[in-house]
Protein backbone atom coordinates (compact mmCIF):
# COMPACT_ATOMS: atom_id res chain seq x y z
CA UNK A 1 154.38 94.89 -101.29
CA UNK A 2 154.05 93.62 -105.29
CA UNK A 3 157.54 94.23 -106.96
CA UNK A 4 156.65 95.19 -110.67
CA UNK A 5 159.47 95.57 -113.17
CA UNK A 6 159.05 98.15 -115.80
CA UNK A 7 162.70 99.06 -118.23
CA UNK A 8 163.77 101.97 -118.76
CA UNK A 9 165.83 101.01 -122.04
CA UNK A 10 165.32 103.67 -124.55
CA UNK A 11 163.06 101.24 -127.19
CA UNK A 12 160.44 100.65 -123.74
CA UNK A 13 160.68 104.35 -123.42
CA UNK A 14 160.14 105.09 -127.01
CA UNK A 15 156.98 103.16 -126.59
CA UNK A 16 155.28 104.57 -123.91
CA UNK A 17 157.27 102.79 -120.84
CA UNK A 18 156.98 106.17 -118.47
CA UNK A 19 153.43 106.69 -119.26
CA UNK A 20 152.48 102.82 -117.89
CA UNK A 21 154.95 103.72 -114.48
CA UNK A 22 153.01 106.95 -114.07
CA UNK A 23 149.22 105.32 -114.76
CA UNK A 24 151.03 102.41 -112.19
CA UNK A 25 151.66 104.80 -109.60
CA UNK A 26 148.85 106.59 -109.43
CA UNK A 27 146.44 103.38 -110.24
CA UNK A 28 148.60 102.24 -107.13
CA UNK A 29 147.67 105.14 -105.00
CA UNK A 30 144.08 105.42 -105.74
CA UNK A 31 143.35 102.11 -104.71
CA UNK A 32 145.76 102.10 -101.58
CA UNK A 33 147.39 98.52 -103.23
CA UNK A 34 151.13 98.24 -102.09
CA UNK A 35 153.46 98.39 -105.21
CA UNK A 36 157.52 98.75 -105.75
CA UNK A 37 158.63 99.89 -108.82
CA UNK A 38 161.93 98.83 -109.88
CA UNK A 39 163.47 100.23 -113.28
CA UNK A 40 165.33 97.79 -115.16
CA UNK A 41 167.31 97.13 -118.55
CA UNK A 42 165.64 95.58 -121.35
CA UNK A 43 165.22 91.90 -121.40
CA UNK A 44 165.65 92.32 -125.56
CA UNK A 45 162.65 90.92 -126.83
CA UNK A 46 161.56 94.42 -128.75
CA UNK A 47 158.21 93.43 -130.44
CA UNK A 48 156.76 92.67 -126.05
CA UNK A 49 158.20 96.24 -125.23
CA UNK A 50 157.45 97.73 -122.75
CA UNK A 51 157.32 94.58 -120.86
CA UNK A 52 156.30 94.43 -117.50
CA UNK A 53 157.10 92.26 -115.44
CA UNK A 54 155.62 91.26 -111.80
CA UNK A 55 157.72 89.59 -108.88
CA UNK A 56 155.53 86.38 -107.80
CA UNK A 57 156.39 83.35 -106.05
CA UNK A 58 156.30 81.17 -109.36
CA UNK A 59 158.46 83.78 -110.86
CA UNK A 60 158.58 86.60 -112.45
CA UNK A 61 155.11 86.98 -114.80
CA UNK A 62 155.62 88.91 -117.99
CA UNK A 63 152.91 91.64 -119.43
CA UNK A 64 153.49 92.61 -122.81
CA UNK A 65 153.68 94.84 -124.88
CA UNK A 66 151.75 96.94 -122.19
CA UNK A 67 149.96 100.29 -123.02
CA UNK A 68 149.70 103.15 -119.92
CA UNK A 69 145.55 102.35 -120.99
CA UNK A 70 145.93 98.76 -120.38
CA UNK A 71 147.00 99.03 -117.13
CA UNK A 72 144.05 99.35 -115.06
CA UNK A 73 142.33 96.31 -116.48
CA UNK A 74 145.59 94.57 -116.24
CA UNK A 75 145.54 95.02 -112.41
CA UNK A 76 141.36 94.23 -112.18
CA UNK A 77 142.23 91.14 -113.56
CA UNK A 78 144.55 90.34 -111.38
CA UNK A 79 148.28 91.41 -113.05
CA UNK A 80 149.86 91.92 -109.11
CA UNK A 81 148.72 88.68 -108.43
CA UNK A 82 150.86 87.05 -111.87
CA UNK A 83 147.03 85.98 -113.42
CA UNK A 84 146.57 85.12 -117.00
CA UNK A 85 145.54 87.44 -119.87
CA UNK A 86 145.51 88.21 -123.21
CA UNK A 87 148.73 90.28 -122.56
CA UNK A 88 150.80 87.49 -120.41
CA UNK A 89 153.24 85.82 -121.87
CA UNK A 90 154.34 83.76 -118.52
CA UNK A 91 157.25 83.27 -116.52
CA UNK A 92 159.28 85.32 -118.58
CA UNK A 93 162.78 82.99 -117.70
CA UNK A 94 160.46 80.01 -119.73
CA UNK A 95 159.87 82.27 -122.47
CA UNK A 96 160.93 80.23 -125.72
CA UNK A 97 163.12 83.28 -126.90
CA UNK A 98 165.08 83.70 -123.17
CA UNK A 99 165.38 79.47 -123.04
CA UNK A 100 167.00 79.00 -125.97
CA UNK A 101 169.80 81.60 -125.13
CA UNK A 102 172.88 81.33 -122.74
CA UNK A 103 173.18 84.28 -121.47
CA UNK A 104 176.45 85.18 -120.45
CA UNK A 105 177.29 88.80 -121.22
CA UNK A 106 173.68 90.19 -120.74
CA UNK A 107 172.51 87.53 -117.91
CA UNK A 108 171.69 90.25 -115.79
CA UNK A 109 170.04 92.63 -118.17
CA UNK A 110 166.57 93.34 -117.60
CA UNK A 111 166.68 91.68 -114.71
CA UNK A 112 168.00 94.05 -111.88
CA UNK A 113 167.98 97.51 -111.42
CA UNK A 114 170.93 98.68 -113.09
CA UNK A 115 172.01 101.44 -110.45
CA UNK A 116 172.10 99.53 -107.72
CA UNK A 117 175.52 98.32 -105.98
CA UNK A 118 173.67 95.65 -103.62
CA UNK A 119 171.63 94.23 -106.38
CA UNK A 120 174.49 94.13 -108.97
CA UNK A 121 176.25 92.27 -105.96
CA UNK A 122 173.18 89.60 -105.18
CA UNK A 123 173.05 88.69 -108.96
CA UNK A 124 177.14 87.49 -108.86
CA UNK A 125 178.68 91.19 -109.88
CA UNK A 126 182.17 91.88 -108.21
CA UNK A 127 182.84 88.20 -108.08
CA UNK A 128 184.79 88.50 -111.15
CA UNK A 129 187.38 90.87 -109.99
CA UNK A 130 187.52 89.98 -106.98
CA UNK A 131 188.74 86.85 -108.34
CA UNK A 132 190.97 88.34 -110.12
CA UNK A 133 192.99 90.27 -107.38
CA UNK A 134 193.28 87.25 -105.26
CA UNK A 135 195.24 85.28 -108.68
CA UNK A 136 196.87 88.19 -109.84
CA UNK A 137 197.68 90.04 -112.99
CA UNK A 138 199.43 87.54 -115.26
CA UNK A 139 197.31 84.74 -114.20
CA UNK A 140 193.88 87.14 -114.60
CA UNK A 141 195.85 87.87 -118.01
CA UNK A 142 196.10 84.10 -118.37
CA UNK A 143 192.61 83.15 -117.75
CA UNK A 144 191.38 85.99 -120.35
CA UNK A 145 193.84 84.25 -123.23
CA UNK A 146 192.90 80.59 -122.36
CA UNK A 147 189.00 81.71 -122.91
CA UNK A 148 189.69 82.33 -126.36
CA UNK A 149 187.67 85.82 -125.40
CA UNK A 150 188.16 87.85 -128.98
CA UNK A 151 187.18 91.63 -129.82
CA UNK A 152 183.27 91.70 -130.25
CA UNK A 153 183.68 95.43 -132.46
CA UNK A 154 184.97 94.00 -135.53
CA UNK A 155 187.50 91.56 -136.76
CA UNK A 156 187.52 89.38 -133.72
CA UNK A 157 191.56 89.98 -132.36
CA UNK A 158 192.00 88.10 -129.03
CA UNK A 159 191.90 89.94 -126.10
CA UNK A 160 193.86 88.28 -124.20
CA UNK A 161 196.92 88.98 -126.66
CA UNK A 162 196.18 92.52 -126.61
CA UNK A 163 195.97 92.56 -122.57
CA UNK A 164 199.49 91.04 -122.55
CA UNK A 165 201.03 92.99 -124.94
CA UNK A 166 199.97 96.30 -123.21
CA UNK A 167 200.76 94.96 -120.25
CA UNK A 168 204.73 93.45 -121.11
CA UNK A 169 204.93 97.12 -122.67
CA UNK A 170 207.22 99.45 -120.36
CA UNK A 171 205.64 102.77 -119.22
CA UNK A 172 205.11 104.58 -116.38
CA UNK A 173 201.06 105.33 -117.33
CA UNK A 174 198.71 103.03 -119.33
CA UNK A 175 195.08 103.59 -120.19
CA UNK A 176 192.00 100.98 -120.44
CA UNK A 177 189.51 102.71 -123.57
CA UNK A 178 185.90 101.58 -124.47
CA UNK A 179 184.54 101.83 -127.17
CA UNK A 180 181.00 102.30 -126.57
CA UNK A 181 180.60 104.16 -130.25
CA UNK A 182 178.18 101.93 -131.69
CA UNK A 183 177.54 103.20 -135.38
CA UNK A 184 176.50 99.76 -136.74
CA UNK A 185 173.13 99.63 -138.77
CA UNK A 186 170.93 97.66 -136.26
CA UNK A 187 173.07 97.13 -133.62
CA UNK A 188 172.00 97.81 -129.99
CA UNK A 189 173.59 95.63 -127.61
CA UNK A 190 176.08 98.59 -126.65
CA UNK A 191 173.43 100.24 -125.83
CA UNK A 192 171.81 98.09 -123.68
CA UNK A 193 174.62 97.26 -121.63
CA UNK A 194 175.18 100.59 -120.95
CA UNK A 195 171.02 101.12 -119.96
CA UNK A 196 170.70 97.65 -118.33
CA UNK A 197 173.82 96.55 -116.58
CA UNK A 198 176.65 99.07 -116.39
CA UNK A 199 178.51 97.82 -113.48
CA UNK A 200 179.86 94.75 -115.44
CA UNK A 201 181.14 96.87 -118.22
CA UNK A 202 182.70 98.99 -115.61
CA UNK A 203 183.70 95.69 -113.25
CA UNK A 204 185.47 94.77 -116.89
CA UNK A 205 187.48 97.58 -117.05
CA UNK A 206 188.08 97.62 -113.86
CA UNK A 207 189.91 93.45 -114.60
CA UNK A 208 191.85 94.94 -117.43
CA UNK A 209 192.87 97.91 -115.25
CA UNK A 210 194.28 95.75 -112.94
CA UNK A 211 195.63 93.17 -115.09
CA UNK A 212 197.89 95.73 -116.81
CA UNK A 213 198.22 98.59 -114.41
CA UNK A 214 196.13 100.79 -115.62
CA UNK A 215 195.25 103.83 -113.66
CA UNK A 216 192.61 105.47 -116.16
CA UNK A 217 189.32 104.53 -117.98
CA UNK A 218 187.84 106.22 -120.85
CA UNK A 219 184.22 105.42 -122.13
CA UNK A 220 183.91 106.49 -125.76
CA UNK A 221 179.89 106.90 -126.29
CA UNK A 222 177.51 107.96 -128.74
CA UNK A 223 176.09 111.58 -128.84
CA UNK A 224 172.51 109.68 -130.08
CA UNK A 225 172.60 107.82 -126.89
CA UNK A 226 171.01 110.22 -124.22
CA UNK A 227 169.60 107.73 -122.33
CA UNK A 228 172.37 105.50 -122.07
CA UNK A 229 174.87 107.90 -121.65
CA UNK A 230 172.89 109.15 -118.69
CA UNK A 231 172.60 105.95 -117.06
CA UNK A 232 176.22 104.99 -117.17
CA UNK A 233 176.95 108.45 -115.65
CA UNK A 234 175.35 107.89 -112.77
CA UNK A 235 176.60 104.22 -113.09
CA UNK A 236 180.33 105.53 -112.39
CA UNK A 237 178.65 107.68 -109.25
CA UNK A 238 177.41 104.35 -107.96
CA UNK A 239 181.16 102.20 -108.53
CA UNK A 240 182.66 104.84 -107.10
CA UNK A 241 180.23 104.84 -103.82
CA UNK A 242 180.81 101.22 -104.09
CA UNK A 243 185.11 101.21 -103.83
CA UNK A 244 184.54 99.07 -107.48
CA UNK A 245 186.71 102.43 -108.86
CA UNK A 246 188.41 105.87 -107.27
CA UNK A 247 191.48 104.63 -105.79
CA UNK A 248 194.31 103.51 -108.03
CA UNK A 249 191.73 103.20 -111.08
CA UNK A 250 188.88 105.67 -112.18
CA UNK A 251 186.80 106.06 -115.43
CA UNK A 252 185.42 108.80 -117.09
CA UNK A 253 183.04 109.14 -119.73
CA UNK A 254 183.51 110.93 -123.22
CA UNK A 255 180.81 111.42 -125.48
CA UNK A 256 181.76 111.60 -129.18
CA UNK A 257 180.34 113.92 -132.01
CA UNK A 258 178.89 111.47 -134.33
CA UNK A 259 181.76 110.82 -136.71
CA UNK A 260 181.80 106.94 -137.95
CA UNK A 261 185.19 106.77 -138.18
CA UNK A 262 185.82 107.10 -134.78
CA UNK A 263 184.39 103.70 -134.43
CA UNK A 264 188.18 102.74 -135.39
CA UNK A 265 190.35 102.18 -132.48
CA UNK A 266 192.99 104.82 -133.77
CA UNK A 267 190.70 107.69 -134.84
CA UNK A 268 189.00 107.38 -131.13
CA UNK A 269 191.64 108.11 -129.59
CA UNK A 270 192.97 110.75 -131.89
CA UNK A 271 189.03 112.09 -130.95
CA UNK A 272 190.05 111.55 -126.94
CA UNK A 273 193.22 113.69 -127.82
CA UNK A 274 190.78 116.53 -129.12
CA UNK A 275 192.14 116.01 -131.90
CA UNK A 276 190.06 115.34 -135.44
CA UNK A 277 189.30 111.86 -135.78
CA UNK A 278 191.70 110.52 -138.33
CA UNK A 279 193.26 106.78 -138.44
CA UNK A 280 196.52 106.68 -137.33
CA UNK A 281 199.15 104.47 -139.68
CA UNK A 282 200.30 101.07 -137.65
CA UNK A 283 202.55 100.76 -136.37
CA UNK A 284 202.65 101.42 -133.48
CA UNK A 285 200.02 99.81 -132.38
CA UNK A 286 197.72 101.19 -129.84
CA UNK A 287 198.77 98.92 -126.97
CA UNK A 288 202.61 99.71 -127.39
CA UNK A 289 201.51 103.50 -127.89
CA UNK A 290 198.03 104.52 -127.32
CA UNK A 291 196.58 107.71 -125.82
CA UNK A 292 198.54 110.22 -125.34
CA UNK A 293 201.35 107.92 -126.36
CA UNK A 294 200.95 105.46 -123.41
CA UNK A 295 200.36 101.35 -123.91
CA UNK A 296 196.32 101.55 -124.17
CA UNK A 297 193.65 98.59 -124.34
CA UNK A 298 191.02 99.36 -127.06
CA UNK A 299 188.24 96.83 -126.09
CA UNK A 300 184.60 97.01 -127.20
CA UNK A 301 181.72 97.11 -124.48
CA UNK A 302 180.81 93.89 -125.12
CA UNK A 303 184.19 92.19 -124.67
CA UNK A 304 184.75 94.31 -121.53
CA UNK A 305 181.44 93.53 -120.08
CA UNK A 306 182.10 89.60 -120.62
CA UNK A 307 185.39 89.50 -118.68
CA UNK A 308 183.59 89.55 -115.21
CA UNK A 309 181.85 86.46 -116.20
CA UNK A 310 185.19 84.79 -117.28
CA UNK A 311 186.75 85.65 -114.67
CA UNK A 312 184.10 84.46 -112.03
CA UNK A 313 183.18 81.46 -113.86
CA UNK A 314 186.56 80.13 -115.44
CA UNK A 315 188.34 80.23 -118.53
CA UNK A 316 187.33 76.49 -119.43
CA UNK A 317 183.75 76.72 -118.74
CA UNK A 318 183.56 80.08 -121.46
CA UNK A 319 186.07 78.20 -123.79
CA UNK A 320 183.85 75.16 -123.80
CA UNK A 321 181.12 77.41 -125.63
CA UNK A 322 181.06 78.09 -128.68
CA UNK A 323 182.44 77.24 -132.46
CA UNK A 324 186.01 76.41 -133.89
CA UNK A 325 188.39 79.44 -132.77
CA UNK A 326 184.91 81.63 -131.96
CA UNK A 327 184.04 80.48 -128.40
CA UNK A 328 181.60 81.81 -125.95
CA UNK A 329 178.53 83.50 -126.83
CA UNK A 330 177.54 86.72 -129.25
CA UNK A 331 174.97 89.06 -128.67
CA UNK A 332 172.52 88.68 -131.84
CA UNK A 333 170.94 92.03 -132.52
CA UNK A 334 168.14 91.32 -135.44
CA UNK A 335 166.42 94.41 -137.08
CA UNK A 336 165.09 95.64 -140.12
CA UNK A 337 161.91 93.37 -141.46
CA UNK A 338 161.97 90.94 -138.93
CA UNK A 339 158.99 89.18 -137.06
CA UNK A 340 160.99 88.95 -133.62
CA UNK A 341 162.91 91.84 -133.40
CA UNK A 342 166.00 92.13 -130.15
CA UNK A 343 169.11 90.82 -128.83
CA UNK A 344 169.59 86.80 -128.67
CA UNK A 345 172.45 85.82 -126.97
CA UNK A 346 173.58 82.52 -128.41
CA UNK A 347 176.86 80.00 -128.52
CA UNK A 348 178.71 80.43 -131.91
CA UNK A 349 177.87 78.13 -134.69
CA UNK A 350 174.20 79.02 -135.01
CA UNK A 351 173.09 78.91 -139.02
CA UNK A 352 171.90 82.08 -140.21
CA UNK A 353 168.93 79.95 -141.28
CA UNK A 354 168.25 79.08 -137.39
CA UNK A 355 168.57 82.97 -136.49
CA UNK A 356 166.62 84.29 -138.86
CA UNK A 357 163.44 81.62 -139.44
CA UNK A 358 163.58 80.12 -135.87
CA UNK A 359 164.81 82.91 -133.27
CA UNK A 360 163.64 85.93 -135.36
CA UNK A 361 160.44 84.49 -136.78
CA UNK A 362 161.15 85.56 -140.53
CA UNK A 363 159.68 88.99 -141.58
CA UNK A 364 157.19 90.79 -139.57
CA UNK A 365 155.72 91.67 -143.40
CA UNK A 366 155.33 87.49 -143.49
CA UNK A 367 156.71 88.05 -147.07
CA UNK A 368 159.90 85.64 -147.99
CA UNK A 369 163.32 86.97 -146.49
CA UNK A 370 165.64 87.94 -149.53
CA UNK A 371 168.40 88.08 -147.77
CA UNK A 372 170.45 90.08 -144.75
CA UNK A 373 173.19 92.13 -144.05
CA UNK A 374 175.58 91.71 -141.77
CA UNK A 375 178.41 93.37 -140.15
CA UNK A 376 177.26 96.87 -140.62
CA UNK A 377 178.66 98.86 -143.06
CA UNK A 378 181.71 97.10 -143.49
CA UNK A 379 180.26 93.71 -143.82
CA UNK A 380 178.47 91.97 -146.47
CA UNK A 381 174.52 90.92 -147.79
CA UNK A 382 173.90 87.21 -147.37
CA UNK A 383 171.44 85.83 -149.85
CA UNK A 384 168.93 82.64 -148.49
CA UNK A 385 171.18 80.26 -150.51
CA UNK A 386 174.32 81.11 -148.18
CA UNK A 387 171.55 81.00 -144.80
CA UNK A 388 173.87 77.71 -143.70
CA UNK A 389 176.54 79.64 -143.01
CA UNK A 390 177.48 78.70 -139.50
CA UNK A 391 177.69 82.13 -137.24
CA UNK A 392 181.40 81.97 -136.81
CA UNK A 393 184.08 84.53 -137.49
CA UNK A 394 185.85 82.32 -140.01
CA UNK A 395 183.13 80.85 -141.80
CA UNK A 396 182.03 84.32 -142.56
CA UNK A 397 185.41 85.36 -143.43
CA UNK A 398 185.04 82.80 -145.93
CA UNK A 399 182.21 84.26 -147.53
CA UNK A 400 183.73 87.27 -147.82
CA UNK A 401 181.64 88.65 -144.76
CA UNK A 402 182.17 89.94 -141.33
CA UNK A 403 180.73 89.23 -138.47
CA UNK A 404 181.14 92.66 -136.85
CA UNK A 405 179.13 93.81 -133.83
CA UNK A 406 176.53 91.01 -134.27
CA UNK A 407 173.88 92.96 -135.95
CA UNK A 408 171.72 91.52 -138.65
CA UNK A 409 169.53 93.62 -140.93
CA UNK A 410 166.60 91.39 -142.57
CA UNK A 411 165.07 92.12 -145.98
CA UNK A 412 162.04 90.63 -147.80
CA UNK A 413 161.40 89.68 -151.16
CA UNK A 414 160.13 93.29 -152.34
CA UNK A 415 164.07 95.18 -151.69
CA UNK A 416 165.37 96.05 -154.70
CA UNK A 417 169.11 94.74 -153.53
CA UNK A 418 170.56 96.27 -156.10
CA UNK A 419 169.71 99.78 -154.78
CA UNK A 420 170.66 98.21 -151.65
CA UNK A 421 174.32 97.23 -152.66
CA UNK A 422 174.79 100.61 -154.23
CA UNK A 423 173.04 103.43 -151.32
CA UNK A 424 172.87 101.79 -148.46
């Protein structure tokens, strides 16, 4: 029996992904050849979706991007078997864009099938808390703060502070809140957590649960995230099944009505409240008195989904990645114009000139990039003069920029910035 990977991440979708599992199927059925289909995350290289990919004993052989018409010929010429074609792009691990990464927070995305317990367990998940309820809550605490782990929504506060202050805060209730409402222009990495590997963001807040006695989760989502929103749903049917959550600690997912400003800790959980989503004045801040007036963690998906890792791996292996006071890794989301086109997880201190010639392969018009923006809405346009930047919170801080959610929106040499500065 051939395993064959095909995602189910809503850009492979977009293009055609359940059309090639159907033509599979049935291609499968009419020749009597024995085939598995397992549904997986994205791997985040967008210009090869769909990708398929096809379980082999040299690895796992990448197809892309794959049409439902290609597939037939794929499998005469020998695609079950990992053979070469025009469509191949080889082991997929060796792939130039995946071997210049370190992935961390998305190291299993796209590569197992997201709603499954046993294979979230053979690829290292629960290791992370279980480490953490054999140390304890101040040392799990600890090891989060030593990391140098900071916020990946916005202005990078570190979570580790924020952990202890909730936790040192007396109450008889406190409440662990994601923030899965990605509004960012091009930013998808939320997203793709949520599609491709939702038992770590949920094995996350299950660490900060424990870490400051927390007996409630709350997922803030997107309302334009159907697919995701779907997944993670069944996600939490799946930790539960598994013991990861239920007793002592549960989550639930809320789904948000599109309003940007909830993308601020404060007005999502005025939103949570059913309340309109206004920012509250500070103080207090949210983890002295939160939701419903309890100590509350505000964390983004992508810091929550990291924590596992830390946890499993150590604080000085994550703080030994990374750039001045940013350490670890960020999720690199490049849109817009861009040759290369996904989510490149890299160390800190990456140029913008390295991310955006090297890793995104300049514009997929092959005119001259202008310039980018970065940080979303709130952050700022970098022209090619500033492209040695190092990727770092302070350096961009410096430059009057922001680093954000990690999105970068690329621009050639025909954008009238000026329009730009003033619509966008």
């Amino acid at each position: 029996m051939t395993r064959v990977f095909v995602p189910f991440d809503a850009v492979a979708l977009a293009v055609g992904a359940e059309g090639i599992v159907r033509v599979l199927r049935a291609t499968a059925e009419t020749r009597k050849i024995g085939v598995e289909i397992v549904r997986t995350g994205s791997r985040g290289m967008h210009w090869l979706e769909p990708l398929v990919e096809v379980e082999t004993s040299n690895g796992r052989i990448g197809y892309g991007p794959v049409r439902a018409s290609d597939v037939p010929a794929l499998i005469d010429a020998g695609m079950l078997e990992g053979k070469t074609h025009p469509l191949c792009i080889g082991v997929v691990d060796q792939h130039p864009w995946m071997k210049r990464q370190t992935r961390i927070t998305f190291v299993r995305c796209g590569v197992l099938d997201p709603l499954s317990a046993d294979d979230y367990a053979k690829h290292g998940g629960f290791a992370g808390l279980k480490r953490a309820r054999e140390i304890g809550t101040a040392a799990t605490i600890d090891t989060i703060t030593k990391s140098g782990l900071r916020g990946r929504g916005g202005a990078g506060f570190p979570a580790g502070i924020k952990w202890k202050t909730a936790a040192d805060t007396k109450a008889e209730r406190r409440y662990i809140v994601c923030n899965a409402d990605e509004g960012d222009s091009g930013t998808f990495a939320d997203r793709m957590i949520m599609e491709g590997d939702p038992l770590s963001l949920i094995e996350g807040m299950a660490i900060a649960a424990f870490a400051i006695g927390a007996s409630k989760g709350f997922v803030y989502a997107r309302s334009e995230y159907p697919q995701a929103n779907a997944t993670f749903a069944k996600a939490i049917d799946v930790a539960r099944a598994a013991g990861l959550i239920g007793d002592g600690f549960d989550i639930e997912l809320r789904i948000g009505a599109g309003a940007y400003v909830c993308g601020e800790e404060t007005a999502l959980l005025e939103s949570l409240e059913g309340k309109r989503g206004q920012v509250r004045a500070k103080p207090p801040l949210p983890a002295h008195e939160g939701l419903f007036g309890k100590p509350t963690i505000v964390n983004n998906v992508l810091t929550l989904a990291t924590a596992p890792w830390i946890m499993a791996h150590g604080a000085e292996m994550y703080a030994g990645i990374g750039f001045g006071r940013s350490r670890g890794t960020m999720p690199i989301q490049l849109a817009g114009n861009v040759k290369h086109g996904g989510l490149f997880e890299a160390p800190f201190g990456m140029t913008l000139r390295e991310i955006v010639d090297e890793i995104g392969g300049g514009t997929a018009s092959g005119r001259p990039v202008r310039a980018v923006q970065c940080g979303g809405p709130l952050g700022a346009y970098f022209p090619r003069a500033l492209f040695d930047t190092p990727y770092d919170y302070e350096a961009f801080t410096a430059r009057d920029g922001l680093i954000g959610h990690g999105g970068i929106v690329v621009f050639d040499d025909t954008v009238d910035m000026a329009a730009q500065a003033r619509f966008a």
